[in-house]
C-alpha atoms as a PDB file:
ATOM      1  CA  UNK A   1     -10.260   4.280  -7.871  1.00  0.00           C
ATOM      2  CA  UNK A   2      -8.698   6.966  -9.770  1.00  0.00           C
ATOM      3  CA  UNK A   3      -7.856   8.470  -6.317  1.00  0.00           C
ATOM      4  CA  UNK A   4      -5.711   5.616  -4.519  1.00  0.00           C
ATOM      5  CA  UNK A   5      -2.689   6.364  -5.855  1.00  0.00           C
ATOM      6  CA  UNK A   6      -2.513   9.598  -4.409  1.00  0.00           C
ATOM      7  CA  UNK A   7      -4.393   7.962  -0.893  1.00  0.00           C
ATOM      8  CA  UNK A   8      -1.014   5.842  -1.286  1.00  0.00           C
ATOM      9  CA  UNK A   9       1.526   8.434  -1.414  1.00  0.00           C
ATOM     10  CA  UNK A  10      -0.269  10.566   1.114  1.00  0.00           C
ATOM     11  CA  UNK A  11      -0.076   7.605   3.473  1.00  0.00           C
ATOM     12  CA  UNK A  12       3.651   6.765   2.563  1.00  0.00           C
ATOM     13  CA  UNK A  13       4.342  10.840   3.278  1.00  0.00           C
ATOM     14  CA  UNK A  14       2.560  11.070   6.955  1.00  0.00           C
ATOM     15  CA  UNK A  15       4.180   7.728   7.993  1.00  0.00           C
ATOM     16  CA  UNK A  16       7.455   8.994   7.666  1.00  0.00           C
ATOM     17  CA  UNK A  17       7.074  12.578   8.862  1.00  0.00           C
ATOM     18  CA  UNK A  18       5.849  10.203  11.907  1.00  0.00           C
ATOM     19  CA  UNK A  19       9.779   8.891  11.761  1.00  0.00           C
ATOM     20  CA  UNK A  20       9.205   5.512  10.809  1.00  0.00           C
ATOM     21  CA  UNK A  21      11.566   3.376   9.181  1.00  0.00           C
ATOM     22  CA  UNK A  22      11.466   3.654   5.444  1.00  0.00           C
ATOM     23  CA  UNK A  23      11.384  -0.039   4.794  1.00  0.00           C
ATOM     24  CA  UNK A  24       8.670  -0.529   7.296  1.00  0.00           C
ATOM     25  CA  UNK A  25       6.783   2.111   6.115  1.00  0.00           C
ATOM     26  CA  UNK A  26       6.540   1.252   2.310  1.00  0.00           C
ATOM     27  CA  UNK A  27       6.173  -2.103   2.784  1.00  0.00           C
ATOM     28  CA  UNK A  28       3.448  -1.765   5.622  1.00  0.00           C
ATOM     29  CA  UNK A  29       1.425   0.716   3.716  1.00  0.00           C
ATOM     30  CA  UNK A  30       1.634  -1.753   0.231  1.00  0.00           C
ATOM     31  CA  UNK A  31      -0.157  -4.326   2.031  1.00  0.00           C
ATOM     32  CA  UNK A  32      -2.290  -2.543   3.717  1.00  0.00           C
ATOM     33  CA  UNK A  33      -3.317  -1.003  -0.166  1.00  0.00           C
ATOM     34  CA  UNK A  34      -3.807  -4.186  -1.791  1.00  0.00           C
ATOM     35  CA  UNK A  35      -5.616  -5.655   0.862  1.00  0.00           C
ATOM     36  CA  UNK A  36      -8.114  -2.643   0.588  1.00  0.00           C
ATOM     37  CA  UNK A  37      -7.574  -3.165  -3.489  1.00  0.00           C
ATOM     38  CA  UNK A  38      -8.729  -6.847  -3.108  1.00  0.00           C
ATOM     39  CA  UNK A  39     -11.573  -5.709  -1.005  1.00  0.00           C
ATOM     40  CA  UNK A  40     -12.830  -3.379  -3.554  1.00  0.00           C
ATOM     41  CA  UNK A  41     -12.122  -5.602  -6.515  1.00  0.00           C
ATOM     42  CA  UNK A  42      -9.344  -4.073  -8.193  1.00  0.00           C
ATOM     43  CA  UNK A  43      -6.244  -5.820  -7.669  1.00  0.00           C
ATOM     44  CA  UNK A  44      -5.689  -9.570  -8.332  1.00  0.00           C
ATOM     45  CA  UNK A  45      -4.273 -11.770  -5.389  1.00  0.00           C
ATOM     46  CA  UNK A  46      -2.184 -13.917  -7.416  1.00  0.00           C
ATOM     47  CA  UNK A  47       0.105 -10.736  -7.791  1.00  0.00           C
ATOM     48  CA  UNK A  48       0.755 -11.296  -3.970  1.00  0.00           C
ATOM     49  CA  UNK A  49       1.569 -15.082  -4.560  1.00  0.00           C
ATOM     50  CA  UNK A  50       3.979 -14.345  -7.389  1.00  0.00           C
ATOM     51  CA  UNK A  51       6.701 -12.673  -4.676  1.00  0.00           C
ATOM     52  CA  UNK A  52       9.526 -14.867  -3.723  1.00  0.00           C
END
């Protein structure tokens, strides 16, 4: 798991040099990341639940 973060940024980085929207792309690609962290049992849903 040591590894995601930088799976995360290199997925933020090739999303936009595909020219989409900033927005869309960070928030796409942090759900996409914590549904693979619930998957894999290292993030807690209940962070999800505590956004407005």
């Amino acid at each position: 798991m040591e590894w995601m973060p930088l799976y995360l940024f290199a997925a933020v980085f090739v999303l936009l040099l595909f020219g989409y929207p900033v927005a869309f792309t960070l928030a796409g690609t942090a759900l996409i990341f914590s549904v693979i962290g619930q998957t894999t049992g290292s993030f807690d849903p209940d962070f999800l639940e505590a956004l407005p």
